[in-house]
Protein backbone atom coordinates (compact mmCIF):
# COMPACT_ATOMS: atom_id res chain seq x y z
CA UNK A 1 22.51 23.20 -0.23
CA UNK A 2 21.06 21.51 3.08
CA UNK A 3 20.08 24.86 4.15
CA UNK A 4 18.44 25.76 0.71
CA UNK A 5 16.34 22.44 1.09
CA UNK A 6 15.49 23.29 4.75
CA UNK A 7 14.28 26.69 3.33
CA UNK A 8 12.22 25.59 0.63
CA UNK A 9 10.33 22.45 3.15
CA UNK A 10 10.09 25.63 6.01
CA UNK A 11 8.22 27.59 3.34
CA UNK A 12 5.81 24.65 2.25
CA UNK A 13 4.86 23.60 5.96
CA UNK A 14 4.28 26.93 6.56
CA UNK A 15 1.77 27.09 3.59
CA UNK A 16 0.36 23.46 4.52
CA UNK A 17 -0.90 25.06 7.49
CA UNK A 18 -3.34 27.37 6.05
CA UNK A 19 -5.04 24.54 3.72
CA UNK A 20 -7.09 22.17 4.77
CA UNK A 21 -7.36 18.26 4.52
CA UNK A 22 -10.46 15.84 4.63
CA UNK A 23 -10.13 12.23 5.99
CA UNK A 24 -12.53 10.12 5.09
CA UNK A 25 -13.41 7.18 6.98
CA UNK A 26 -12.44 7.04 10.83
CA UNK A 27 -11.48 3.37 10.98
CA UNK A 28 -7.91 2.22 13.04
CA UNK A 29 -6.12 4.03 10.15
CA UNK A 30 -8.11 7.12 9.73
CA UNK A 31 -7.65 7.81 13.40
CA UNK A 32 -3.96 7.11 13.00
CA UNK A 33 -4.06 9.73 9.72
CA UNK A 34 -5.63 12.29 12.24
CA UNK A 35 -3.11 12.16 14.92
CA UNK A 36 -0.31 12.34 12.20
CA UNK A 37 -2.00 15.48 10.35
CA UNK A 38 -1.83 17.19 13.00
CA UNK A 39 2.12 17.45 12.40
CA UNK A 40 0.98 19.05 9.45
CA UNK A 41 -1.92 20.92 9.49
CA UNK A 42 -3.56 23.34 11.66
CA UNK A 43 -6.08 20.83 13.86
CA UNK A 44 -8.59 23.15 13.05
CA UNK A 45 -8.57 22.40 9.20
CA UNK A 46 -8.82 18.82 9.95
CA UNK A 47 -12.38 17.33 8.90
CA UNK A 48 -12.83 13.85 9.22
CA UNK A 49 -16.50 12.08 7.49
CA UNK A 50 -17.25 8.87 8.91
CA UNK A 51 -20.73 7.20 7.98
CA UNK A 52 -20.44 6.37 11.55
CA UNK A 53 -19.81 9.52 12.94
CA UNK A 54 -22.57 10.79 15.62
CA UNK A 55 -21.74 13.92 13.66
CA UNK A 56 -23.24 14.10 10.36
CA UNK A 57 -21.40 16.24 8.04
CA UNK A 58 -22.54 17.52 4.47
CA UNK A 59 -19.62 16.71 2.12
CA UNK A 60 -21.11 19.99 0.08
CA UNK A 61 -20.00 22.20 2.08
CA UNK A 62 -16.52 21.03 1.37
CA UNK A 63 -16.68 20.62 -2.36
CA UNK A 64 -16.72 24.69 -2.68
CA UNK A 65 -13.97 24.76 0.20
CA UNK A 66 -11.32 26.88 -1.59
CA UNK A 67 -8.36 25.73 1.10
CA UNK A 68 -9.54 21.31 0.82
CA UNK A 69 -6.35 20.33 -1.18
CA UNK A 70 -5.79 17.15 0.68
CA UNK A 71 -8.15 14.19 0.69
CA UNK A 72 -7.20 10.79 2.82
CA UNK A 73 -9.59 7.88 1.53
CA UNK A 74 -9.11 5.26 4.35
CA UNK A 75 -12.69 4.24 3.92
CA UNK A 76 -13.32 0.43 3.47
CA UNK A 77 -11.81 -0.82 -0.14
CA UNK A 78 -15.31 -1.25 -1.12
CA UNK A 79 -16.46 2.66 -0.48
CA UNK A 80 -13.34 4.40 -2.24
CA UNK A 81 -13.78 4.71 -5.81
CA UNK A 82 -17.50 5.22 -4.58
CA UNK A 83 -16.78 7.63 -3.02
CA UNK A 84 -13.97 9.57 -5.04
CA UNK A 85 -16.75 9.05 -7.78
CA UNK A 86 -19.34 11.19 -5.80
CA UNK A 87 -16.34 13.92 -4.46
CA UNK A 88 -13.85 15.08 -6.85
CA UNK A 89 -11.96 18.08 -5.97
CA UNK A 90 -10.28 19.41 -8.64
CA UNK A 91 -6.74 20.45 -7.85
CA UNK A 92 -6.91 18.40 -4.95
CA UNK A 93 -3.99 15.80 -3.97
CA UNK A 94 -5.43 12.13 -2.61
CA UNK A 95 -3.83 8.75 -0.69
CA UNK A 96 -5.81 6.12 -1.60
CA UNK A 97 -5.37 3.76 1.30
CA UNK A 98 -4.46 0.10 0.07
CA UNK A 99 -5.94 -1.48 -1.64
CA UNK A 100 -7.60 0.47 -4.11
CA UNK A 101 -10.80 -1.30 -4.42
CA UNK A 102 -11.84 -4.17 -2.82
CA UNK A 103 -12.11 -6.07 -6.56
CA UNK A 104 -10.77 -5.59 -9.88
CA UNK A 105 -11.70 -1.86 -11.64
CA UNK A 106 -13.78 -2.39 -14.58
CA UNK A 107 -12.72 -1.14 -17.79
CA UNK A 108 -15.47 1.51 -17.03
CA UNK A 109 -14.13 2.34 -13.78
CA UNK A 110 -10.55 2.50 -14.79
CA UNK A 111 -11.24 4.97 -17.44
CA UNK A 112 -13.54 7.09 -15.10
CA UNK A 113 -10.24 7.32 -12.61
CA UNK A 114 -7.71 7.91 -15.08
CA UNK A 115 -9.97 10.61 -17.06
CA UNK A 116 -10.80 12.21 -14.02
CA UNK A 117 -7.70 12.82 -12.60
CA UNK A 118 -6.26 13.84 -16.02
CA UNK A 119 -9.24 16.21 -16.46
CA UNK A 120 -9.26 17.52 -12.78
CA UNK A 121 -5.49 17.76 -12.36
CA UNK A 122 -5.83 15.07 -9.33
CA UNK A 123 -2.78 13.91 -7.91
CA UNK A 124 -2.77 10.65 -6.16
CA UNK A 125 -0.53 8.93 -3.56
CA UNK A 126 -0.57 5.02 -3.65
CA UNK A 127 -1.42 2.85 0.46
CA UNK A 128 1.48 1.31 -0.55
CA UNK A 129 3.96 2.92 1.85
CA UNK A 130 6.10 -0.04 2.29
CA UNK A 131 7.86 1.41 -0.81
CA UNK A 132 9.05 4.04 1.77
CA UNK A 133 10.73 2.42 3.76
CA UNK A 134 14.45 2.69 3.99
CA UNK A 135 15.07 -1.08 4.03
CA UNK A 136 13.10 -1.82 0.95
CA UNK A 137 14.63 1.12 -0.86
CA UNK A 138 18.58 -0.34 -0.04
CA UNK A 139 17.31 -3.80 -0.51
CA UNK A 140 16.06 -2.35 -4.42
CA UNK A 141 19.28 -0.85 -5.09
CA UNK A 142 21.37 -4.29 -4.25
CA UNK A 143 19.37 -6.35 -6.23
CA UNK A 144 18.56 -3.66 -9.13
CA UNK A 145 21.56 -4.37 -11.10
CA UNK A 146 21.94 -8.12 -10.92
CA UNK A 147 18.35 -9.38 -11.03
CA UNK A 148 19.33 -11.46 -14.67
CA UNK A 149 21.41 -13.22 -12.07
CA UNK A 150 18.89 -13.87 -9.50
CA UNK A 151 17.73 -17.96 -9.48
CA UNK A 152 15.19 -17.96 -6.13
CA UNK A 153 12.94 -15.79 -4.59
CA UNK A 154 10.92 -16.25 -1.78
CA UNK A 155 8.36 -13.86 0.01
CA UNK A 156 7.30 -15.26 3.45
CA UNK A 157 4.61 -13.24 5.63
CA UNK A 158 2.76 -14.04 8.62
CA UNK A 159 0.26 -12.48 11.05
CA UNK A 160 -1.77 -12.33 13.32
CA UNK A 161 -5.09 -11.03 12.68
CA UNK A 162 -6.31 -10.62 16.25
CA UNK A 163 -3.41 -9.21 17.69
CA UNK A 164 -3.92 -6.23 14.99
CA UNK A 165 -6.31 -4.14 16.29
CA UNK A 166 -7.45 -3.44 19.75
CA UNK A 167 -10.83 -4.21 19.27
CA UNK A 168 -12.84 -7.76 18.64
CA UNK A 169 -10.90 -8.53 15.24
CA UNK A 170 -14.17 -10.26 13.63
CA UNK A 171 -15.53 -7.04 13.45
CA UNK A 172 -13.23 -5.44 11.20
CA UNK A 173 -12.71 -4.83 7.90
CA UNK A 174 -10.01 -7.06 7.49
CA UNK A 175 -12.48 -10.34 8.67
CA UNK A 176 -15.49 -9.63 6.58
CA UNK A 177 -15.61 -10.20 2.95
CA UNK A 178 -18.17 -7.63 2.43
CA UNK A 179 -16.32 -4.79 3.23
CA UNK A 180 -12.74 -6.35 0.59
CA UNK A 181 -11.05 -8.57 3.77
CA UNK A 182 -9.18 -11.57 3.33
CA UNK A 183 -5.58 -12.29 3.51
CA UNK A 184 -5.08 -11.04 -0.21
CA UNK A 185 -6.18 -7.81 0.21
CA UNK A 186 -5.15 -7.47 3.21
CA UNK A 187 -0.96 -8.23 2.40
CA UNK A 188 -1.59 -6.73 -0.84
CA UNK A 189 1.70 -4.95 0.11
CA UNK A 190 3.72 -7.90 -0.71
CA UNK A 191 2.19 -8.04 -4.32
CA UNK A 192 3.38 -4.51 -4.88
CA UNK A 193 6.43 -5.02 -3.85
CA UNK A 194 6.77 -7.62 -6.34
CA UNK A 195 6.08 -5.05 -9.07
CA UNK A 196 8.39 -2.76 -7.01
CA UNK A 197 11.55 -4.87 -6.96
CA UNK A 198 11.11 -7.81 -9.34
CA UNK A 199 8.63 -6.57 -12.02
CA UNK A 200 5.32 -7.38 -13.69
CA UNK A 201 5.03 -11.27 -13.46
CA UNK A 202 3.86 -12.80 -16.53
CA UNK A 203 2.04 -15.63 -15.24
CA UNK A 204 0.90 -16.74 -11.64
CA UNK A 205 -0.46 -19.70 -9.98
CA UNK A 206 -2.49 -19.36 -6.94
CA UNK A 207 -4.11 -21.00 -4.13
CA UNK A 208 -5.97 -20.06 -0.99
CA UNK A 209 -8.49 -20.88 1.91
CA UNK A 210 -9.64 -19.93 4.87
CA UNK A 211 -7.98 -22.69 7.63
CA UNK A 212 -11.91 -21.83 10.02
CA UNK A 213 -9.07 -21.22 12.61
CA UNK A 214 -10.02 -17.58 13.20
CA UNK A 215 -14.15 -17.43 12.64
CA UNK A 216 -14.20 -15.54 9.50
CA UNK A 217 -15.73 -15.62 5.82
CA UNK A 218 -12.32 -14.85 4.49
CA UNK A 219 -9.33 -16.16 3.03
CA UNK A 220 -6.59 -16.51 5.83
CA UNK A 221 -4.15 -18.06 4.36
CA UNK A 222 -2.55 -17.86 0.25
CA UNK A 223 0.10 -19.91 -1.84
CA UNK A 224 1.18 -18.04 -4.64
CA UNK A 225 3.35 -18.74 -7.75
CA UNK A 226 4.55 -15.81 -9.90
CA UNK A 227 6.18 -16.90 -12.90
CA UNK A 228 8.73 -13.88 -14.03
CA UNK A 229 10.65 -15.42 -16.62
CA UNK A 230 12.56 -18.05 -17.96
CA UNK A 231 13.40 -20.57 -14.91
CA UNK A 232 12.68 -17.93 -12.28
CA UNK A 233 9.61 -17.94 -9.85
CA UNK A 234 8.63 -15.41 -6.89
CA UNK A 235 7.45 -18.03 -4.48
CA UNK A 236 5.02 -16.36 -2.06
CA UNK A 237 3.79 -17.64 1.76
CA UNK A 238 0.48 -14.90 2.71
CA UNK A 239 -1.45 -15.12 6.59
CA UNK A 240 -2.81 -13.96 8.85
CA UNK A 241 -3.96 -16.65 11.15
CA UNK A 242 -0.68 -17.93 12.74
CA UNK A 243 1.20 -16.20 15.84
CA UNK A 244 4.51 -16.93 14.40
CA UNK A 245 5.15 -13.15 12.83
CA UNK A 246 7.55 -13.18 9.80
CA UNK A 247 7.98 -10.66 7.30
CA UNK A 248 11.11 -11.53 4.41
CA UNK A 249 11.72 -11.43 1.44
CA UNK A 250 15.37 -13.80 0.54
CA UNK A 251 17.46 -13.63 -2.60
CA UNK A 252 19.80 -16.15 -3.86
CA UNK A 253 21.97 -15.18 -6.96
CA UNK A 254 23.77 -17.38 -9.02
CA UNK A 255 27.10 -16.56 -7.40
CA UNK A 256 26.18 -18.13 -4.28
CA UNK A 257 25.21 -15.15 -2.48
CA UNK A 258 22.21 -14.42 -0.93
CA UNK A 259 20.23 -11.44 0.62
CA UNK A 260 17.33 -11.11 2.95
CA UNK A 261 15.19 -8.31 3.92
CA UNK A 262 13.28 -8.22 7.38
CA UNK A 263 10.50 -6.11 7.15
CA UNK A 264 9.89 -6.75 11.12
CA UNK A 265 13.22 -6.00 12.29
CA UNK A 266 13.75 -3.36 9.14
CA UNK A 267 17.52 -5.67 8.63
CA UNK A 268 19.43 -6.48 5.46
CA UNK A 269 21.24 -9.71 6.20
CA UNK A 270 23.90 -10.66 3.14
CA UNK A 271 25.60 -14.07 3.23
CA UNK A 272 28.49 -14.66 0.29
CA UNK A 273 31.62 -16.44 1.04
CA UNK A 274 30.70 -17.33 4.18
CA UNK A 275 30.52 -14.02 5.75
CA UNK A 276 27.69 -12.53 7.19
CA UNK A 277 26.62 -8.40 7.18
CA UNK A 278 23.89 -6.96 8.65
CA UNK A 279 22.70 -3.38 8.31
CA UNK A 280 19.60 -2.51 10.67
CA UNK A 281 17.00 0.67 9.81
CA UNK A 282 15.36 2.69 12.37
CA UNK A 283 11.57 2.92 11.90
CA UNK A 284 9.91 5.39 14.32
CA UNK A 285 6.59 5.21 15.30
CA UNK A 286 4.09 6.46 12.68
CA UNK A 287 7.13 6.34 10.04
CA UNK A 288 4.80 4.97 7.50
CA UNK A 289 1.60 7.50 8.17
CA UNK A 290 4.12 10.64 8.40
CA UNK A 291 5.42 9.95 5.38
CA UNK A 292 2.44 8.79 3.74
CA UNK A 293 1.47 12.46 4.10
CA UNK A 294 4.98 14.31 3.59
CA UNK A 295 4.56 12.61 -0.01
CA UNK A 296 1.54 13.47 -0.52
CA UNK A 297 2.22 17.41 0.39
CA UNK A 298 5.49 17.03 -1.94
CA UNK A 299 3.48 15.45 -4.87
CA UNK A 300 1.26 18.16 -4.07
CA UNK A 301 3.75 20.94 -5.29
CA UNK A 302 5.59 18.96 -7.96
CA UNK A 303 5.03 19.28 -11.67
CA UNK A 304 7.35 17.23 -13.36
CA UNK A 305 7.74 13.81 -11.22
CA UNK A 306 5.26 11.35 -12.58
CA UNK A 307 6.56 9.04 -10.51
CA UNK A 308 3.20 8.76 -8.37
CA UNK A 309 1.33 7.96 -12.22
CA UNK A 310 3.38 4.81 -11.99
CA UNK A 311 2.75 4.06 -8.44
CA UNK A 312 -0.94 4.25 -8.97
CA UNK A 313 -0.91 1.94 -12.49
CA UNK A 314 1.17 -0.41 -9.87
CA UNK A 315 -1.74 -0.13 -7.90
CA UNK A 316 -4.58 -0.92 -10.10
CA UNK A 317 -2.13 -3.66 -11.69
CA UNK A 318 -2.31 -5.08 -7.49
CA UNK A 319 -5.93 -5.72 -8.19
CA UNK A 320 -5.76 -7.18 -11.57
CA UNK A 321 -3.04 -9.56 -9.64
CA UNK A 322 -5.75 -10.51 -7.49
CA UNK A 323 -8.37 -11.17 -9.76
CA UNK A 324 -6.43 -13.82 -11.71
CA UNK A 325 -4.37 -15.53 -8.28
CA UNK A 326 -8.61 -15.62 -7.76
CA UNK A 327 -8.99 -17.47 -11.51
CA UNK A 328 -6.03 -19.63 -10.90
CA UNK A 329 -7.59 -20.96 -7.89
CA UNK A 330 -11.08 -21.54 -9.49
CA UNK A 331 -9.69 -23.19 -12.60
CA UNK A 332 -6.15 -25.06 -10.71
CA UNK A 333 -4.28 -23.89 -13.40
CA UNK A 334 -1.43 -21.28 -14.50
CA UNK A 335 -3.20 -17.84 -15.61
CA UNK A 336 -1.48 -15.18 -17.61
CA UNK A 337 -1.07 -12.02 -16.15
């Protein structure tokens, strides 16, 4: 059966190579798309657009490309549904880098997207690639079938914006609210994983500010309240402004046992009657970009898994999140989600 599987994935790379992909937008993660690609494509068939490019490139001459199946928007959040508005391939297979807009779609714009894709047989990979990860998949299935006996959550992330990126971290997209930065858009990851593990929320109450630690117009730091049901919260710590780097999400059941996920050390540490186990993941290098694009190629050639529909409704349910942590915060009270 391995050997069948090997066969069929043989056959597919083989075919990858002849099409073509188009990334769009050359920022710290387009580049990091283009070295990846290269895995999986012929180099040749890689076209990257940039508005900053020295090379100007007319995207008509790639709407009538027969081969351009693959399109990578890692544009700013502000410039994707722009610009998936103004180049729609039909039959063509996307990843929407996170998040997918830089506000809220519109009830015009969600219906554009959604009739669209139906219309132009789109397929469309979600940024949220934390999902991939083996860590957060074995952390889903231990909680999965006992979350009616969960009583605490917590979700604690911090960062460091300027140790991100090798350039001046005020100049990127992340610091400038004109381009969808801040801390919320940013760790947007944590929201979906909310929806991935725990479920929608039905009510939230949020708070956030920039701390004028870092020399940005953005939200650094975010307090956030998701109320899932009946006596239990998802308590959730969001910034990027503090060197102290923590990414967990803990558990605690009614039973007394308790669970923790380290998304920096990829660990599972479970605690119950006063043992301790640890199981550690290895995450290579450009795990999260390699797969990011294996998906995409497999959603690509599959015809009855959906499951990417409901990763991309997660996705534009990230950014309805965000609008009402935003009206929570405005009006200091609890908003229904």
């Amino acid at each position: 059966m391995n050997g069948l599987i090997q066969a069929i994935g043989t056959i597919i790379l083989k075919h990858q190579l002849k099409d073509s992909l188009l990334i769009v937008g050359y920022g710290s993660i387009g580049h990091k798309y283009h070295q990846a690609a290269k895995s999986f494509f012929n180099k040749e068939n890689i076209y990257i657009y940039s508005k900053h490019s020295k090379k100007k490139i007319d995207l008509n001459l790639f709407k009538n490309k027969e081969k351009l199946n693959y399109i990578i928007l890692s544009n700013p959040a502000t410039e994707r549904i722009k610009f998936f508005k103004s180049f729609i391939k039909k039959k063509a297979t996307y990843i929407f880098e996170k998040p997918l807009n830089n506000v809220a779609l519109n009830v015009i714009d969600k219906n554009f997207l959604i009739n669209s894709i139906n219309k132009n047989q789109i397929k469309i990979k979600s940024g949220y690639c934390l999902r991939l990860n083996p860590a957060v998949q074995n952390f889903r299935k231990k909680i999965s079938n006992n979350l009616n006996n969960i009583i605490d959550i917590k979700i604690n992330t911090s960062s460091y914006l300027p140790t991100w990126r090798k350039r001046d971290y005020r100049d990127t997209v992340s610091a400038k609210k004109k381009y969808g930065g801040g801390v919320l858009n940013e760790l947007s990851h944590e929201i979906d994983l909310v929806l991935y593990l725990f479920g929608k929320p039905k009510f939230v109450f949020g708070n956030y500010f920039n701390s004028k630690s870092l020399q940005i117009d953005v939200e650094d730091i975010a307090n956030i309240i998701f109320y899932m049901k009946k006596d239990l919260n998802v308590n959730m710590h969001l910034d990027f402004c503090t060197p102290f780097q923590k990414r967990e999400i803990e558990v605690i059941f009614k039973n007394k046992r308790k669970i923790v996920l380290d998304l920096i050390k990829n660990e599972i540490t479970e605690i119950y009657n006063n043992k301790i186990k640890k199981k550690k993941f290895l995450i290579t290098k450009y795990f999260y970009i390699k797969k990011q694009i294996e998906k995409m190629i497999e959603i690509s050639y599959s015809k009855k898994n959906n499951k990417w529909k409901s990763e991309l409704n997660d996705s534009i349910k990230v950014l309805d999140i965000i609008k009402k942590i935003r009206e929570s915060k405005l009006k200091n009270k609890l908003i229904k989600i």
